[in-house]
N, C-alpha and C. Protein backbone atom coordinates (compact mmCIF):
# COMPACT_ATOMS: atom_id res chain seq x y z
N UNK A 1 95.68 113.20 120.26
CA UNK A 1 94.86 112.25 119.50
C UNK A 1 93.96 112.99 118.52
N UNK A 2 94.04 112.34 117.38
CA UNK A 2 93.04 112.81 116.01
C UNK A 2 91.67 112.71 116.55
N UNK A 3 91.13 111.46 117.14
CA UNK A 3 89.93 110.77 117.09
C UNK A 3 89.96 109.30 116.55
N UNK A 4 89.05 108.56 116.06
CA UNK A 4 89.12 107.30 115.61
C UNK A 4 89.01 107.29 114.09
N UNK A 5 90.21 106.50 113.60
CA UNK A 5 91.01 106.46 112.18
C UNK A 5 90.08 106.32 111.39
N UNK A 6 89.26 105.23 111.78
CA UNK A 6 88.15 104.30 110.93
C UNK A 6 87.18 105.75 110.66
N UNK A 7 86.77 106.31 111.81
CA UNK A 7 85.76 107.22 111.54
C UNK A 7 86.47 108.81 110.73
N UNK A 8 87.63 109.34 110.90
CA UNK A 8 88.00 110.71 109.89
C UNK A 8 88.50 109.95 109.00
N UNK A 9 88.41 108.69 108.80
CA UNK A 9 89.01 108.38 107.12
C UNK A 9 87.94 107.93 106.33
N UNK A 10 87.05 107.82 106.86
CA UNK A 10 85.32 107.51 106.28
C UNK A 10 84.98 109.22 105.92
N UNK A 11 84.96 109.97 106.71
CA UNK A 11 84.62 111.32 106.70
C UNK A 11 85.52 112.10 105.46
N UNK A 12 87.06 112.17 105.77
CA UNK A 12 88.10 112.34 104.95
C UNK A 12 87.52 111.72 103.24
N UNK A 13 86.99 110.31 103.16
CA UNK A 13 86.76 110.11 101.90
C UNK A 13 85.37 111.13 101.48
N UNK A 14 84.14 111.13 102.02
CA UNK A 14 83.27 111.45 101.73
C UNK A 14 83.53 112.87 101.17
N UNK A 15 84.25 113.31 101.94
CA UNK A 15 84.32 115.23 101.50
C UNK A 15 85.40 115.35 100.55
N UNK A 16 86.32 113.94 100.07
CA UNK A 16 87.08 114.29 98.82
C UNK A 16 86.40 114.00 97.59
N UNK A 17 85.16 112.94 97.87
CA UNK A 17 84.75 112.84 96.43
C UNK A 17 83.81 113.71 96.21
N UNK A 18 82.98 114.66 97.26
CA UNK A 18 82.53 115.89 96.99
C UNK A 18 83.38 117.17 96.02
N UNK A 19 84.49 117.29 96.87
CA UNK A 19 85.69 117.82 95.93
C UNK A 19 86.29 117.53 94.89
N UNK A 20 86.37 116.60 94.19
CA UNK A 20 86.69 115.85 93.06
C UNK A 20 87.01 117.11 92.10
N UNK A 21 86.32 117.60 91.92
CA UNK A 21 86.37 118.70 90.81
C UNK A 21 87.54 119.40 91.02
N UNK A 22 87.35 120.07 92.23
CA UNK A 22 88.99 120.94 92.55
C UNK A 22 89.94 120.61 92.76
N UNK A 23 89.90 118.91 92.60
CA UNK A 23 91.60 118.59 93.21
C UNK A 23 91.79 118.14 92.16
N UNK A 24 90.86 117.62 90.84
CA UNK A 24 91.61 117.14 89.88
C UNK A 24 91.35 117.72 88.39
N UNK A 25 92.42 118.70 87.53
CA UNK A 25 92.27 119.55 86.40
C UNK A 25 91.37 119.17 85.50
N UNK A 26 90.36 119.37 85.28
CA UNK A 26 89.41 119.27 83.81
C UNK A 26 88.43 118.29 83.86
N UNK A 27 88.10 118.24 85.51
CA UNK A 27 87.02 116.93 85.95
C UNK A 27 86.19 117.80 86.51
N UNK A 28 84.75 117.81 85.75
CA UNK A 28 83.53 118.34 86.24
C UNK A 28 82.90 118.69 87.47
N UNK A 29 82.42 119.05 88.01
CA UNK A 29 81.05 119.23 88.95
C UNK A 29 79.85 118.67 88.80
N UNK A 30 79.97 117.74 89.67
CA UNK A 30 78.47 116.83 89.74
C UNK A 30 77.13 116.69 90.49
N UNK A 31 76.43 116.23 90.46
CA UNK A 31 75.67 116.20 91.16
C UNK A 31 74.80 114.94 92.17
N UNK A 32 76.36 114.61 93.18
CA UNK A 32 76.13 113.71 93.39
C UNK A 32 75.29 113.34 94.70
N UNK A 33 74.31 112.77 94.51
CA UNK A 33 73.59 111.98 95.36
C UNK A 33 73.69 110.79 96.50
N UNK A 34 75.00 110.38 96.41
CA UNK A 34 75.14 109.07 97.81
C UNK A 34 76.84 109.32 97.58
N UNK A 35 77.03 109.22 98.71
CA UNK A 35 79.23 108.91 98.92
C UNK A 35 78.83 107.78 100.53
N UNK A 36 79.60 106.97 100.12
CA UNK A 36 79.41 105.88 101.26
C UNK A 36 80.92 105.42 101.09
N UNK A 37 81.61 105.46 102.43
CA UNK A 37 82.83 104.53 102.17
C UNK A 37 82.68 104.13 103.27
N UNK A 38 83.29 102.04 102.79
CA UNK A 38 83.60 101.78 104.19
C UNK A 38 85.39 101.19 104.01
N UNK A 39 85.75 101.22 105.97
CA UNK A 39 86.57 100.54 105.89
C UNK A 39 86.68 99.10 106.51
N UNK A 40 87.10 97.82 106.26
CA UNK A 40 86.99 97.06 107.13
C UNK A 40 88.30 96.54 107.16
N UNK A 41 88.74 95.32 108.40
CA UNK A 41 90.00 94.50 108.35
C UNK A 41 89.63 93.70 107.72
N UNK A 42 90.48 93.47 107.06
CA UNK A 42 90.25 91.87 106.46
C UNK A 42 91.00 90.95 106.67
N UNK A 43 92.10 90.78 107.44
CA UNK A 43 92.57 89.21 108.37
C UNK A 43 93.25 90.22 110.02
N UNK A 44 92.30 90.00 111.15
CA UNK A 44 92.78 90.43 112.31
C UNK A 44 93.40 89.52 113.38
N UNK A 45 94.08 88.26 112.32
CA UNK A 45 94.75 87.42 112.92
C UNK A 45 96.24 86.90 112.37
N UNK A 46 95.55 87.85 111.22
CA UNK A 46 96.96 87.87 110.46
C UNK A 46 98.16 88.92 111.24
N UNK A 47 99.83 88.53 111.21
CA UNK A 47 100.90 89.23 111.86
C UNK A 47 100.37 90.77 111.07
N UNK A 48 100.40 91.12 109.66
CA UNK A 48 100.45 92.31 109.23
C UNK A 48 99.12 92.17 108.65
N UNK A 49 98.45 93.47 109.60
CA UNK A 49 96.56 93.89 109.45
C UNK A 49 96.86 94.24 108.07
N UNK A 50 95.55 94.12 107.57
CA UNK A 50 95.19 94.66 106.32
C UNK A 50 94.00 95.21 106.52
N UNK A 51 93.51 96.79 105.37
CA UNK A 51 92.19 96.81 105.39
C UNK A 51 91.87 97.07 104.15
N UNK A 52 90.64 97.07 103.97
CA UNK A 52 89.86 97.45 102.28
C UNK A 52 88.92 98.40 102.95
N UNK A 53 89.32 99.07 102.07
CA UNK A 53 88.62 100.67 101.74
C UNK A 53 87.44 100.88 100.53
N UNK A 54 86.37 100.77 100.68
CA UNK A 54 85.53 100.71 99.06
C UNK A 54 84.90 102.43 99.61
N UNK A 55 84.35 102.95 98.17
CA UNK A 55 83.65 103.86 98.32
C UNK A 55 82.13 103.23 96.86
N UNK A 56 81.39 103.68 97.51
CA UNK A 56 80.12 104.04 96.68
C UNK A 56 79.48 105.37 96.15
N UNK A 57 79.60 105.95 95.01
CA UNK A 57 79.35 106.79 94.61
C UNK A 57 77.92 106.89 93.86
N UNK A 58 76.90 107.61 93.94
CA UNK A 58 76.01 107.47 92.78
C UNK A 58 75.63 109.15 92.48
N UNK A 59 75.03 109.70 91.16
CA UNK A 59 75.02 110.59 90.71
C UNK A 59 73.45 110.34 89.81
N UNK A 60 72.77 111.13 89.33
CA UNK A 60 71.99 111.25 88.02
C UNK A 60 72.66 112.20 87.31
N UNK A 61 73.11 111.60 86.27
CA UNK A 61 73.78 112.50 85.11
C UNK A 61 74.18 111.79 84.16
N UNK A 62 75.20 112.02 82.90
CA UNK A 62 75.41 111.58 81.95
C UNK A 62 77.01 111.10 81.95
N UNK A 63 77.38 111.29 82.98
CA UNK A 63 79.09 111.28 83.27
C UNK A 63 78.87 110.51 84.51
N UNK A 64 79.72 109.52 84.38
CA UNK A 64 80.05 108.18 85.27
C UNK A 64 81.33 109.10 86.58
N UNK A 65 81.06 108.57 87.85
CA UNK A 65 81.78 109.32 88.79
C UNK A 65 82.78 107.85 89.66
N UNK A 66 83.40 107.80 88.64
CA UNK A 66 84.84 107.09 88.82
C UNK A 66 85.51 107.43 89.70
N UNK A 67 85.72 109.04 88.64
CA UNK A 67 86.92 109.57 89.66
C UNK A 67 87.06 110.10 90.76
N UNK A 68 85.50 110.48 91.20
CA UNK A 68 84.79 110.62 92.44
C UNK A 68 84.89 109.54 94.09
N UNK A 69 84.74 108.39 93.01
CA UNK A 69 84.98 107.23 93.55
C UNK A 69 86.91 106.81 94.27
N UNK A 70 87.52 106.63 93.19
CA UNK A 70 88.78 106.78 93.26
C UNK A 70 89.11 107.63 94.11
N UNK A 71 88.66 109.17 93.96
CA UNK A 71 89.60 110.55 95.28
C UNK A 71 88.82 110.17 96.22
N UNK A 72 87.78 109.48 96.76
CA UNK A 72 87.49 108.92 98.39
C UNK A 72 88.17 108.11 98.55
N UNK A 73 88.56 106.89 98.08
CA UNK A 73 89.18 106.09 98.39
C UNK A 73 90.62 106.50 98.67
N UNK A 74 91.30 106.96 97.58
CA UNK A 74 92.66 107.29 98.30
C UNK A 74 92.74 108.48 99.03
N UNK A 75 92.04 108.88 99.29
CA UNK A 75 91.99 110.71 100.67
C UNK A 75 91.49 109.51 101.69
N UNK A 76 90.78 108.92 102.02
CA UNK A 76 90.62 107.66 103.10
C UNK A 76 91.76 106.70 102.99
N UNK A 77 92.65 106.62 102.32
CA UNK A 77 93.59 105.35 102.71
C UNK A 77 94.87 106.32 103.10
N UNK A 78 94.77 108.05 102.74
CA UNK A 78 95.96 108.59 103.08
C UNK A 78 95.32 109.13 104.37
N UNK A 79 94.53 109.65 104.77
CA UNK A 79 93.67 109.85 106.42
C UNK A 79 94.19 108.74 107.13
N UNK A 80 94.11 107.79 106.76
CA UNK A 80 94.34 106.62 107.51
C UNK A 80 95.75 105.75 107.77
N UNK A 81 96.78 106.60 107.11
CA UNK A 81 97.87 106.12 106.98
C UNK A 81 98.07 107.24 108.02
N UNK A 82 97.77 108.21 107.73
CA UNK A 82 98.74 109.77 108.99
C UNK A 82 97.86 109.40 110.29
N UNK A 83 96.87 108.80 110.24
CA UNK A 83 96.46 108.73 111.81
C UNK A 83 96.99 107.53 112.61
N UNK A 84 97.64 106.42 111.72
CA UNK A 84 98.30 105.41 112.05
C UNK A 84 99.48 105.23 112.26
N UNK A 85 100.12 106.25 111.45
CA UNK A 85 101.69 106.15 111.12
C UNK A 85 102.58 106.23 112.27
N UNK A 86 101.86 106.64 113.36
CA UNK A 86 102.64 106.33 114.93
C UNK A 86 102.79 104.86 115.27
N UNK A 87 101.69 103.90 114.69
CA UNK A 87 102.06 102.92 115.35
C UNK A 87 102.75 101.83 114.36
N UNK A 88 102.81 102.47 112.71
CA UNK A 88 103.68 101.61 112.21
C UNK A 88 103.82 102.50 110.82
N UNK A 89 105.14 102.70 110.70
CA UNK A 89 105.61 103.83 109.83
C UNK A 89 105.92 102.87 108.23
N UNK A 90 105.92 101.56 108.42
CA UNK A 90 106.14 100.83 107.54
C UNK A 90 104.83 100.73 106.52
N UNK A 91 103.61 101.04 106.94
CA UNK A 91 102.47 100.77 106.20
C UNK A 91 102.74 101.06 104.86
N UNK A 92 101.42 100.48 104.35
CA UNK A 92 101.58 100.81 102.52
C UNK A 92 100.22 100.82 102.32
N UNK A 93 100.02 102.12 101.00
CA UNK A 93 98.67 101.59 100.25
C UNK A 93 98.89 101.20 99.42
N UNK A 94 97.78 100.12 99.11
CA UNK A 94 98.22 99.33 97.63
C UNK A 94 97.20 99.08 96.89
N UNK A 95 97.22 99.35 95.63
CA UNK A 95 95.96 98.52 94.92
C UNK A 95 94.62 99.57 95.00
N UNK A 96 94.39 100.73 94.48
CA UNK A 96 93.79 101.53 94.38
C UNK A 96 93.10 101.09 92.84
N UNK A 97 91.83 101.00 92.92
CA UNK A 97 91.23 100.53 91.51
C UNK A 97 89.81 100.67 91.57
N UNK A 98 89.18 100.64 90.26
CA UNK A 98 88.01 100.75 89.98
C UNK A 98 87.37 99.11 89.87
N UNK A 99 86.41 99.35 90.69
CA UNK A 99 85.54 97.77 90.44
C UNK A 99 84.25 97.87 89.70
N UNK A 100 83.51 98.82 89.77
CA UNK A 100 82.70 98.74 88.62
C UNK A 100 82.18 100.11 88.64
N UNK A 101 81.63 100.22 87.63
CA UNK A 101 81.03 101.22 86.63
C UNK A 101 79.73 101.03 86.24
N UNK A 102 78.84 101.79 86.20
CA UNK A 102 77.77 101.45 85.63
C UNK A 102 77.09 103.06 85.18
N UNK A 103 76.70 103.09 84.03
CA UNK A 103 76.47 104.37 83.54
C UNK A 103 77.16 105.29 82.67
N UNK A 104 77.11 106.59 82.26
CA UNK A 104 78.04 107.45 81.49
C UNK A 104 78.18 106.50 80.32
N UNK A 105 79.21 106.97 79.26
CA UNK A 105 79.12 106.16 78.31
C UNK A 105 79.49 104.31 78.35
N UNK A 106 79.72 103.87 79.26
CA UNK A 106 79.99 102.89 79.19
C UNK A 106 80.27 101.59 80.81
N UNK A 107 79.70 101.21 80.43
CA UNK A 107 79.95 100.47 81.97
C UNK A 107 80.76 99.89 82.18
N UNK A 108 81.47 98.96 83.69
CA UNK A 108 82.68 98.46 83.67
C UNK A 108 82.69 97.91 84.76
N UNK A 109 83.05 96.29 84.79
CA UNK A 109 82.86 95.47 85.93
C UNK A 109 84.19 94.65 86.09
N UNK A 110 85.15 95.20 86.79
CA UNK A 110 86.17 94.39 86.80
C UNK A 110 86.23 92.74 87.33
N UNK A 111 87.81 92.18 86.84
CA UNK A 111 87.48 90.63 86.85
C UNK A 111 87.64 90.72 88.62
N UNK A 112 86.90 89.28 89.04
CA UNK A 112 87.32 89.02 90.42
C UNK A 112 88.56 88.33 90.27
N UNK A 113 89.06 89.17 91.85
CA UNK A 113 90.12 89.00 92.35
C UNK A 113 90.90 88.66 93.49
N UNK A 114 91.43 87.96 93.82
CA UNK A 114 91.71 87.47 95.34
C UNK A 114 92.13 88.36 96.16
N UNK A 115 93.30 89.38 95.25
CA UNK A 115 94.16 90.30 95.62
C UNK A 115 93.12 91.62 96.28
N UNK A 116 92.32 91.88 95.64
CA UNK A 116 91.58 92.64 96.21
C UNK A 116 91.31 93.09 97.99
């Protein structure tokens, strides 16, 4: 046994958007101040579980941490696929996206969505 999924794929995100810089070519070093991800189910009565994965990123600087945002989220939805994948090899991640932005040159609040 790993430990509990929910908890190294919370952990797993936090220390990838610390890393951000080294896993992805020509993306800065920041100085970031909060990484929060959670995961929750969102229908546990539904035949096939689902969960949502958000991360919260915040920084003081002049460069918006998107992509900071983004590498927690998917290093937590792939943590969470290898600690699961024993009990169903069929899983999928899906739908990896930015919901909002605020800061750096430009802000960005995506539309609501059901799919989400």
């Amino acid at each position: 046994k790993k430990g509990d999924a929910f908890t190294v794929a919370k952990i797993a995100g936090i220390n990838a958007a610390k890393e951000t810089a080294r896993l992805i070519p020509l993306c800065h070093t920041l100085p970031i101040e909060k990484v929060d991800v959670q995961i929750e189910e969102m229908d546990s009565a539904a035949e096939d579980a689902r969960f949502r994965i958000e991360s919260l990123v915040r920084c003081e600087g002049k460069t918006g941490v998107e992509m900071e945002a983004l590498t927690a989220v998917s290093v937590a939805a792939l943590t969470f696929y290898d600690m699961c994948k024993a009990i169903d090899r069929e899983m999928e991640v899906v739908r990896i996206r930015l919901i909002e932005k605020r800061g750096g040159k430009s802000d960005f609040l995506a539309e609501p969505d059901s799919k989400s």
